[in-house]
C-alpha atoms as a PDB file:
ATOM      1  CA  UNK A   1     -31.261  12.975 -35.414  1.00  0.00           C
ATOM      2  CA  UNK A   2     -29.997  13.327 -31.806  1.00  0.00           C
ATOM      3  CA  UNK A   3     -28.851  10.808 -29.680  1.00  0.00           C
ATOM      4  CA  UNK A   4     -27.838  11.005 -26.115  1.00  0.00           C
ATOM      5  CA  UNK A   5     -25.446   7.650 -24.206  1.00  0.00           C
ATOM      6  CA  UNK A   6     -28.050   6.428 -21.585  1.00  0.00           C
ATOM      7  CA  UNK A   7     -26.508   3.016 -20.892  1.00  0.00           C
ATOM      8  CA  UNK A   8     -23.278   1.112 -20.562  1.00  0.00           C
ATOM      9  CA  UNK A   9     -24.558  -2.441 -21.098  1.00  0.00           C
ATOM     10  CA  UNK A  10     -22.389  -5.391 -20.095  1.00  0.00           C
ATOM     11  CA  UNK A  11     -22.668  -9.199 -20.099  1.00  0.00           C
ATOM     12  CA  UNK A  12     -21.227 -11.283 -17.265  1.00  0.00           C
ATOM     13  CA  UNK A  13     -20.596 -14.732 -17.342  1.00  0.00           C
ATOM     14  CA  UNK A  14     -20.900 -14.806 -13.137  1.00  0.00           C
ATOM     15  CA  UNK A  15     -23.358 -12.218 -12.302  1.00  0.00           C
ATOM     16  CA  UNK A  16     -22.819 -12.727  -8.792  1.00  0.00           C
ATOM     17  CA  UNK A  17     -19.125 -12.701  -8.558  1.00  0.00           C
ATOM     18  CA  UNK A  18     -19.061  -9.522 -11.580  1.00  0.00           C
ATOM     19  CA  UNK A  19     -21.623  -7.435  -9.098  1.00  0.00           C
ATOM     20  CA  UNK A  20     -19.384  -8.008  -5.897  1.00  0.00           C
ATOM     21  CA  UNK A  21     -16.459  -6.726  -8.114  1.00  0.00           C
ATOM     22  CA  UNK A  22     -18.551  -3.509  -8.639  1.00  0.00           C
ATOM     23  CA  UNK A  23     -19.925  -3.066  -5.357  1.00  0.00           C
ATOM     24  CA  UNK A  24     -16.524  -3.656  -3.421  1.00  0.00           C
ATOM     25  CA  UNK A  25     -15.125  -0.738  -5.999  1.00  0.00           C
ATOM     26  CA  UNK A  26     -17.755   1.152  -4.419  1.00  0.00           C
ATOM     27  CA  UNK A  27     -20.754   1.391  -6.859  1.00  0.00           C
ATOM     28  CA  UNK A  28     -24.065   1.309  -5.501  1.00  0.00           C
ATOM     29  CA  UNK A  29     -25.314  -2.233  -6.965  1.00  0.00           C
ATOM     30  CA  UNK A  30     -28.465  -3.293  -5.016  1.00  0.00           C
ATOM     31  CA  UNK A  31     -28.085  -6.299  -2.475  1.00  0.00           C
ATOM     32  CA  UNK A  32     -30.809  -8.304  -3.835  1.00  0.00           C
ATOM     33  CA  UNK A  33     -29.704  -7.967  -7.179  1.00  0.00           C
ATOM     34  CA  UNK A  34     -27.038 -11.298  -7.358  1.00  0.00           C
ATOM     35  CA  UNK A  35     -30.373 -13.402  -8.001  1.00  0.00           C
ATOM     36  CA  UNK A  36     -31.209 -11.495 -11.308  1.00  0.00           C
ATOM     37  CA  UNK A  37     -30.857 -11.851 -14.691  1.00  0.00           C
ATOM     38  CA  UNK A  38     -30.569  -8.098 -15.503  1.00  0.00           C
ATOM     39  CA  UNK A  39     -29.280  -5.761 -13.125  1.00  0.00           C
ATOM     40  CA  UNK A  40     -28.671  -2.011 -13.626  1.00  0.00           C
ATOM     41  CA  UNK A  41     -27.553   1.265 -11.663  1.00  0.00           C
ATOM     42  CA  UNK A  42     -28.145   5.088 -12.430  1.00  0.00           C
ATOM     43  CA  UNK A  43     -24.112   6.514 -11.733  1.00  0.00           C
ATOM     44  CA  UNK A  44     -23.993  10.344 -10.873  1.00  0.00           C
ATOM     45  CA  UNK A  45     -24.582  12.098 -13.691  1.00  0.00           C
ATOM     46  CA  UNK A  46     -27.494   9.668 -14.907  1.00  0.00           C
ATOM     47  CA  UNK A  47     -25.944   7.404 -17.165  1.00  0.00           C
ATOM     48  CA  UNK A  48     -26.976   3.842 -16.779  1.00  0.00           C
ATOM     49  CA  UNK A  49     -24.603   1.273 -15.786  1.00  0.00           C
ATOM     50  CA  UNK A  50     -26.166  -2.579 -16.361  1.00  0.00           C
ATOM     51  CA  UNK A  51     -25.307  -6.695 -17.015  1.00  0.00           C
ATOM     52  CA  UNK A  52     -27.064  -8.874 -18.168  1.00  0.00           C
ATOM     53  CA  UNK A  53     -26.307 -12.700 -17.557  1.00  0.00           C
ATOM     54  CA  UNK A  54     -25.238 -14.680 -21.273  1.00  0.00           C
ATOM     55  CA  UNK A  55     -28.644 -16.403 -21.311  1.00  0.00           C
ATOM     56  CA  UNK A  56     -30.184 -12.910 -21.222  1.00  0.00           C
ATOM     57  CA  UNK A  57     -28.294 -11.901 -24.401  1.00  0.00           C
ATOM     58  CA  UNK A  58     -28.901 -15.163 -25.460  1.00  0.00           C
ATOM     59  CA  UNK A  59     -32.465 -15.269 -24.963  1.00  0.00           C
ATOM     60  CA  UNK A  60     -32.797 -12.285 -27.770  1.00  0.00           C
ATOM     61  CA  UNK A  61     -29.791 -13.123 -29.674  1.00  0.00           C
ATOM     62  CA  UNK A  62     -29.089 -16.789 -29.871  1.00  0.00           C
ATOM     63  CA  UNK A  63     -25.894 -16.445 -31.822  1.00  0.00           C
ATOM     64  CA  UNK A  64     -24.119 -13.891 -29.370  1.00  0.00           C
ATOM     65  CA  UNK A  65     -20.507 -14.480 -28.669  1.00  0.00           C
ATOM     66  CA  UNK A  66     -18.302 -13.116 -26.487  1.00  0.00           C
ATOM     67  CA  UNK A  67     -15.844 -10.739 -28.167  1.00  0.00           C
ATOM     68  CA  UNK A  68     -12.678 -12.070 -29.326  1.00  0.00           C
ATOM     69  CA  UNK A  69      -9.146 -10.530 -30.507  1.00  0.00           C
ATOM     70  CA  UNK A  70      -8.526  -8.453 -27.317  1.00  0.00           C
ATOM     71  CA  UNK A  71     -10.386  -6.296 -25.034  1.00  0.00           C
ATOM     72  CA  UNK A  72     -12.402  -3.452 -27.310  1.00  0.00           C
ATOM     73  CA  UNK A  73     -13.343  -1.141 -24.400  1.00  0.00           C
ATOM     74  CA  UNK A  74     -12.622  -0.421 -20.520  1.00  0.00           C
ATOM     75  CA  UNK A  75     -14.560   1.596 -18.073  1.00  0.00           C
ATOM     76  CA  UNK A  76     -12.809   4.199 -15.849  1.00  0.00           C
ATOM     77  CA  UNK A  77     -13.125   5.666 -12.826  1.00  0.00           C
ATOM     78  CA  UNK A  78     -11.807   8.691 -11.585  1.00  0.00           C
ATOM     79  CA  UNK A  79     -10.436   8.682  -7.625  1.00  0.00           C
ATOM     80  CA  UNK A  80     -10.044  11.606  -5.684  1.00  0.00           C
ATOM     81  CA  UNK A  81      -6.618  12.252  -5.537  1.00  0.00           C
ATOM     82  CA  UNK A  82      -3.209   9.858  -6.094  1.00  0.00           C
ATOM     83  CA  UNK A  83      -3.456   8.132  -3.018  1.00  0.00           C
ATOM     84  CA  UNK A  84      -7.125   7.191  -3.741  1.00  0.00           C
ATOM     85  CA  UNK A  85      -5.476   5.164  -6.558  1.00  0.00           C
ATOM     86  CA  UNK A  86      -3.358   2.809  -5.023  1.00  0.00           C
ATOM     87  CA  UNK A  87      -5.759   2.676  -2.066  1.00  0.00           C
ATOM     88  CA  UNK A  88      -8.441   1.141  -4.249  1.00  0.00           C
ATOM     89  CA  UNK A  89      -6.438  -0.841  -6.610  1.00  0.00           C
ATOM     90  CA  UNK A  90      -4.944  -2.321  -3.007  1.00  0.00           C
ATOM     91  CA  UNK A  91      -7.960  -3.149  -2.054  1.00  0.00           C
ATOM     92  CA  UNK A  92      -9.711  -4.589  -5.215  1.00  0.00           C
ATOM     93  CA  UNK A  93      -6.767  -6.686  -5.305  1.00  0.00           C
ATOM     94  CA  UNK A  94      -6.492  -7.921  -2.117  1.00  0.00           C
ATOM     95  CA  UNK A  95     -10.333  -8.811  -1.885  1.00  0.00           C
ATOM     96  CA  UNK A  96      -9.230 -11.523  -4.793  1.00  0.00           C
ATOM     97  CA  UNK A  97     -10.186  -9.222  -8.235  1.00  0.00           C
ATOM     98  CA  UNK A  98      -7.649  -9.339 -10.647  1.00  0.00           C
ATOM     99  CA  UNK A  99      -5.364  -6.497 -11.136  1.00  0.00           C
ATOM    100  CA  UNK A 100      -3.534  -5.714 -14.164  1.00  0.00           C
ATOM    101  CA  UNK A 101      -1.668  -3.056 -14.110  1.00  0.00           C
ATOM    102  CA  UNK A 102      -0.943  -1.599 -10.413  1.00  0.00           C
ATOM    103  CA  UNK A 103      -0.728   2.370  -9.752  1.00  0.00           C
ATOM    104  CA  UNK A 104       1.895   4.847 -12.209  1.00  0.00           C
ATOM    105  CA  UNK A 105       2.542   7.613 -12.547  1.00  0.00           C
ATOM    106  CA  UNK A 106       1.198   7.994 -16.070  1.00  0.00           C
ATOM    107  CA  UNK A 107       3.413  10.750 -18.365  1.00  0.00           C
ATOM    108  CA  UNK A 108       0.022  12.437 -19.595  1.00  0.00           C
ATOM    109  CA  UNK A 109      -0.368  13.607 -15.659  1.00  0.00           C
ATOM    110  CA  UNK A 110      -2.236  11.058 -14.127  1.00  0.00           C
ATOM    111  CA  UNK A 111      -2.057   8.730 -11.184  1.00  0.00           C
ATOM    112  CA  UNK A 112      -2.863   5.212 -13.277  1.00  0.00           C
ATOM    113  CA  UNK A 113      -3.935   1.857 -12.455  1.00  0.00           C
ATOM    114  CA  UNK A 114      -5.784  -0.940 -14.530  1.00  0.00           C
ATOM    115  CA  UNK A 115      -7.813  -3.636 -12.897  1.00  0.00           C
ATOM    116  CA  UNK A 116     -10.054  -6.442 -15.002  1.00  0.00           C
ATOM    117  CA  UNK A 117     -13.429  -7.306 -13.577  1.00  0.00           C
ATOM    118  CA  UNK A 118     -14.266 -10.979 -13.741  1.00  0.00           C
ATOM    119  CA  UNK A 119     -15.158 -11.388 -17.416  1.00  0.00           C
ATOM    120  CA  UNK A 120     -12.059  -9.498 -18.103  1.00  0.00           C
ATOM    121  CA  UNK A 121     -13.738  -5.721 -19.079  1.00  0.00           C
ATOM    122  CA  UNK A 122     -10.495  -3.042 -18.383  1.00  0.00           C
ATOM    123  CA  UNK A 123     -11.550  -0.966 -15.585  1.00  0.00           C
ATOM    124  CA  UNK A 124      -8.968   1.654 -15.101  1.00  0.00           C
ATOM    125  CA  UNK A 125      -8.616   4.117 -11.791  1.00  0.00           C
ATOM    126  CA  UNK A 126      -7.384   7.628 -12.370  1.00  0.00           C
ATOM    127  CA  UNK A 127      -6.758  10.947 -10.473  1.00  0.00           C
ATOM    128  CA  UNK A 128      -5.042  13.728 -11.658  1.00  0.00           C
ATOM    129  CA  UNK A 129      -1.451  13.231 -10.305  1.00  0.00           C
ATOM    130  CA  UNK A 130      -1.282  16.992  -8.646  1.00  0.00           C
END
């Protein structure tokens, strides 16, 4: 058996708000796209990125809950360089998205930074710190 990832699926409780948090960190989510139920990108490298709205998930799985107990998995982006980091963490944070933890220097070599989109999915920013 072979299996290859294809798709990062995520459910947003405010599909609107969750795909202005993605486009203003610079992905290419399509401007007609806050009116639908299912939404998804191709990122370089080909991997799907997509959300669905809860009554999507709903729709095919009536008992789905969100998960509880923590946050179970985060998305991350790499920046260009240091600078990139605090640039964008600056702005995502200053165009009202929550931030959560601002730019380190991380000890494993890395400029660091941690933001939360709006249902509260980790989405860290990284650059090498050289």
């Amino acid at each position: 058996m072979t299996v290859q990832m294809d798709m990062i699926g995520l459910v947003a409780n405010d599909l609107p708000r969750t795909l202005a948090f993605y486009r203003t960190l610079g992905l290419d989510v399509p401007a007609h796209a806050e009116g639908d139920q299912h939404v998804e990108i191709t990122l370089p490298g080909g991997t799907r990125l997509a959300w669905d709205t809860v009554e999507v998930v709903r729709s095919f799985d009536p008992g789905w809950a969100p998960p509880s107990g923590g946050h179970r998995a985060a998305l991350a982006f790499r920046c260009a360089g240091p600078a990139d980091v605090d640039a964008t963490y600056a702005a995502m944070v200053g165009a009202g998205f929550s931030g959560h933890l601002p730019p380190w220097d991380a000890p494993w070599g890395q400029r660091y930074a941690v933001l939360h989109d709006p249902d509260g999915t980790a989405v860290d920013l990284y650059a090498p710190a050289t």
